[in-house]
Protein backbone atom coordinates (compact mmCIF):
# COMPACT_ATOMS: atom_id res chain seq x y z
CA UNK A 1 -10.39 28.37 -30.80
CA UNK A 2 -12.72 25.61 -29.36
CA UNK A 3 -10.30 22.91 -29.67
CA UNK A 4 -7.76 24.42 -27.73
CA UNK A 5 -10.09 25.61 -25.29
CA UNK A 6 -11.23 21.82 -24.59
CA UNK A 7 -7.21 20.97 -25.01
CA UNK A 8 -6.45 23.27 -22.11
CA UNK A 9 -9.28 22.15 -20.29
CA UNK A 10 -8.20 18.32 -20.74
CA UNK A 11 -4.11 19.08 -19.51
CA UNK A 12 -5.43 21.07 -16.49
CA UNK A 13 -7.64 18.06 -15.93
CA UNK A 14 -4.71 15.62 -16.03
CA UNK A 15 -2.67 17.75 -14.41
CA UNK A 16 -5.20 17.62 -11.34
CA UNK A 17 -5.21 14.09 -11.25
CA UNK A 18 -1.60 13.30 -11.84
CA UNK A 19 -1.07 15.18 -8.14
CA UNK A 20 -3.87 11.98 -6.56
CA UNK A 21 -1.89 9.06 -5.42
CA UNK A 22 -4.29 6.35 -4.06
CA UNK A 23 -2.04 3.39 -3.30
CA UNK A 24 1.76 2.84 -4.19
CA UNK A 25 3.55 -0.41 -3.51
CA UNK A 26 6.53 0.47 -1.05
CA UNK A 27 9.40 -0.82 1.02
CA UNK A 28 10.44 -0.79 5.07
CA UNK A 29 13.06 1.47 5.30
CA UNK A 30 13.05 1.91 9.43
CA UNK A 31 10.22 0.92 11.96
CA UNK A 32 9.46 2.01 15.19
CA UNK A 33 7.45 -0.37 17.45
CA UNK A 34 7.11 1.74 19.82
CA UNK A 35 4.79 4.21 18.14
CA UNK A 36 4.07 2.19 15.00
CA UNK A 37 5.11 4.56 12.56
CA UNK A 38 7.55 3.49 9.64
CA UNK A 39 9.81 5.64 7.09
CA UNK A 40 8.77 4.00 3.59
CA UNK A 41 10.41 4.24 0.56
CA UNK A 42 7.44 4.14 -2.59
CA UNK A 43 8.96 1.70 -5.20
CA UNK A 44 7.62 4.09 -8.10
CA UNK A 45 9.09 6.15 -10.26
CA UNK A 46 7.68 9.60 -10.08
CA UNK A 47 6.96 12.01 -14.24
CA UNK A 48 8.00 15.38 -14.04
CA UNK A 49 6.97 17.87 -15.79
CA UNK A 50 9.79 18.01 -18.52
CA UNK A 51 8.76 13.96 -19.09
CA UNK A 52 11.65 12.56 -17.49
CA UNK A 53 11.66 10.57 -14.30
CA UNK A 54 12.94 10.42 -10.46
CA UNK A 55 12.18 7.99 -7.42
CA UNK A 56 9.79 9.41 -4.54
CA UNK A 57 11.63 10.45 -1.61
CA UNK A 58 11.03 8.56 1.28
CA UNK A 59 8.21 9.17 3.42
CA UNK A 60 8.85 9.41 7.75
CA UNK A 61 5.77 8.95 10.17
CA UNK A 62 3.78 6.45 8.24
CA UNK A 63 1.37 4.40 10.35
CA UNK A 64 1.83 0.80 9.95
CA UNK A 65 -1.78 -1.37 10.10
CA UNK A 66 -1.81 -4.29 12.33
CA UNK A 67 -4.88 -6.73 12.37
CA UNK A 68 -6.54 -5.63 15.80
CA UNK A 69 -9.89 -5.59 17.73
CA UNK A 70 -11.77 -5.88 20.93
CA UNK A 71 -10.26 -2.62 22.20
CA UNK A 72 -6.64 -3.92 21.15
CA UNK A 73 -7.27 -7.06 23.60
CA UNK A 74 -6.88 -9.36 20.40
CA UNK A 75 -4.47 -8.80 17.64
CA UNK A 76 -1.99 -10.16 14.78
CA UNK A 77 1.62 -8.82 15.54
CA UNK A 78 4.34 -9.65 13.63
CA UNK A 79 7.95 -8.42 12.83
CA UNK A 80 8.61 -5.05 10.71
CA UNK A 81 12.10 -5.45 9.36
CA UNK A 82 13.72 -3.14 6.96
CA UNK A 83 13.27 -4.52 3.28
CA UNK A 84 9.51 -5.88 4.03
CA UNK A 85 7.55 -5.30 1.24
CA UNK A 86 4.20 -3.04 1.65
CA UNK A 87 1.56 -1.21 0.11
CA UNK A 88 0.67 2.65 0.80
CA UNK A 89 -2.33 3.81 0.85
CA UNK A 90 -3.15 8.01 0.53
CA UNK A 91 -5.74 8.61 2.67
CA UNK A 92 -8.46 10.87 1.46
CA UNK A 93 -8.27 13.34 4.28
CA UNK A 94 -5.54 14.24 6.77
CA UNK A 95 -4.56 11.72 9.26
CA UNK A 96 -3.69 14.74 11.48
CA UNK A 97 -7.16 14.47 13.47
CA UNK A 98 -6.94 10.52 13.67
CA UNK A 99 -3.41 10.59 15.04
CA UNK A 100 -2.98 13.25 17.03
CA UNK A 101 -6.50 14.75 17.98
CA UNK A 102 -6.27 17.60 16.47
CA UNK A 103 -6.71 19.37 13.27
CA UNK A 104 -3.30 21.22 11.57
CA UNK A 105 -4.05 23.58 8.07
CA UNK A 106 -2.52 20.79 6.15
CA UNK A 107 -4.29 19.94 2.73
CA UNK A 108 -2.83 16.27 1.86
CA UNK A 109 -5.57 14.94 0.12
CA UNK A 110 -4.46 11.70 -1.45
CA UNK A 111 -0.91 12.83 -0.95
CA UNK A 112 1.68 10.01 -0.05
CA UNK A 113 3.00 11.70 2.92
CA UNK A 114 -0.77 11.12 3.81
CA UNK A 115 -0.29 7.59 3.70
CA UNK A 116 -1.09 4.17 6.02
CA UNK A 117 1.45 1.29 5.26
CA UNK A 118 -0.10 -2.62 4.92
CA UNK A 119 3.12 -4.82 5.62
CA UNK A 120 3.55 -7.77 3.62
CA UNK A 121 3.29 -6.75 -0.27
CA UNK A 122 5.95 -8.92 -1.98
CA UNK A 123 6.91 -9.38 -5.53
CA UNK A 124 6.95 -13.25 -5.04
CA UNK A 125 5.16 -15.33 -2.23
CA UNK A 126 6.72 -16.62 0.51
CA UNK A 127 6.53 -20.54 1.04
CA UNK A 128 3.98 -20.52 3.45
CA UNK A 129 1.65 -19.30 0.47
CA UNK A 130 2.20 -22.72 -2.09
CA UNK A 131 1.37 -24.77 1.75
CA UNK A 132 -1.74 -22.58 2.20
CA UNK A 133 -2.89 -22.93 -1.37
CA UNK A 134 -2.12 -26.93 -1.55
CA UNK A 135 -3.38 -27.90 1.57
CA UNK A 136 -6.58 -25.37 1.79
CA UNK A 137 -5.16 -24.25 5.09
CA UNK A 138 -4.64 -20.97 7.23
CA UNK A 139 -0.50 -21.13 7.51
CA UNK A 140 1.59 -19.02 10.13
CA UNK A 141 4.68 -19.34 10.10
CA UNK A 142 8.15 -17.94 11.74
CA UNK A 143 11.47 -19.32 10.52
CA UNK A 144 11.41 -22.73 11.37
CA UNK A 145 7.95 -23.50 13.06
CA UNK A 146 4.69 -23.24 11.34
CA UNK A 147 0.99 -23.87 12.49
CA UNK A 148 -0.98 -25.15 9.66
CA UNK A 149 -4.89 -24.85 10.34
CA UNK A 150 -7.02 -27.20 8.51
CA UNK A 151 -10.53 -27.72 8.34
CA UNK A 152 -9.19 -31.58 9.58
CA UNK A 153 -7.40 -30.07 12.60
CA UNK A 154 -4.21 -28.09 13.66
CA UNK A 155 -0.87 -29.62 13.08
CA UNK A 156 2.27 -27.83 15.02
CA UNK A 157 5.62 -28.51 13.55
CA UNK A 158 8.62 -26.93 15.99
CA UNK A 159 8.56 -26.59 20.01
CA UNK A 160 5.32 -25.92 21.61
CA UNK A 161 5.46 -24.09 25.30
CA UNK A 162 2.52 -23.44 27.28
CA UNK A 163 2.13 -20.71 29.71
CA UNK A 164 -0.90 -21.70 31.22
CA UNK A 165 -3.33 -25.02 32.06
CA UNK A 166 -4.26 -27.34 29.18
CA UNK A 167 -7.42 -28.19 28.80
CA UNK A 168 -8.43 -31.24 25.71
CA UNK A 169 -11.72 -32.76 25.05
CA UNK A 170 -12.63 -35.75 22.98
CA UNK A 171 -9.37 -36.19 22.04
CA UNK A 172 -5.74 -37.56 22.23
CA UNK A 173 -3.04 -35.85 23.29
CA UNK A 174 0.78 -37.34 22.81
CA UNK A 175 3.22 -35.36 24.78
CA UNK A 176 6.32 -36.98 23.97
């Protein structure tokens, strides 16, 4: 009688957790610049009940995070294409407050339709992490043109156009 009272006790236990997601890896289906919100598709496979399994469905109005500060005045901005790898994380409460200034009777606690997106979870690095790694360097790069920033300096390679007055000190500076 005691063991399957502490049985019972430990599915209902599991069975409470099993319903917490706290972060999923994901993929770009759509995103909207314009209000930062993506449509996600979680890249995990979901256990029902009966043991077998199903993909998650894909989740609409998910904010996307963007490094920003100083009131939005300084930021990291980069494209959101379709395919882009990510990571979702449930939030603990819901985002309804946050987003919208207002509380709704929703109770998504650590439910992925709760979620925030962080673009650029990939299966495999991109090149400009081996060039990072090698030359102990901060590396941005788009397509062809990359800025490498080492602790020796900044090196360029593709166009450079400046909008704006130039200004160098203690240096050389080769416009060719």
């Amino acid at each position: 009688m005691m063991q399957e009272l502490v049985e019972r006790l430990q599915q209902m236990a599991e069975g409470a957790v099993n319903c917490i997601h706290t972060a999923i890896p994901g993929s770009i289906v759509d995103f909207d610049p314009a209000t930062c919100l993506a449509t996600v598709s979680p890249k995990m496979k979901y256990t029902k009940p009966d043991g077998s399994k199903m993909d998650y469905p894909n989740i609409a109005g998910v904010p996307v995070y963007f490094p920003q500060g100083a009131g939005q005045k300084a930021s990291i901005a980069y494209p959101v294409k379709p395919g882009d790898g990510c990571i979702l994380f449930a939030a603990e409460q819901s985002l309804d407050f946050w987003m919208y200034g207002r509380e709704t009777a929703t109770n998504l606690r650590y439910d992925l339709t709760n979620s925030v997106a962080l673009v650029g979870l990939f299966v495999k690095p991109g090149p400009g992490v081996q060039k990072a790694c090698d030359e102990n360097a901060v590396v941005i790069k788009a397509e062809s043109t990359t800025v490498t920033i080492k602790p020796s300096g900044v090196v360029i390679d593709g166009d450079v156009t400046i909008n704006g007055s130039l200004t160098t000190q203690g240096g050389t500076v080769n416009l060719n």
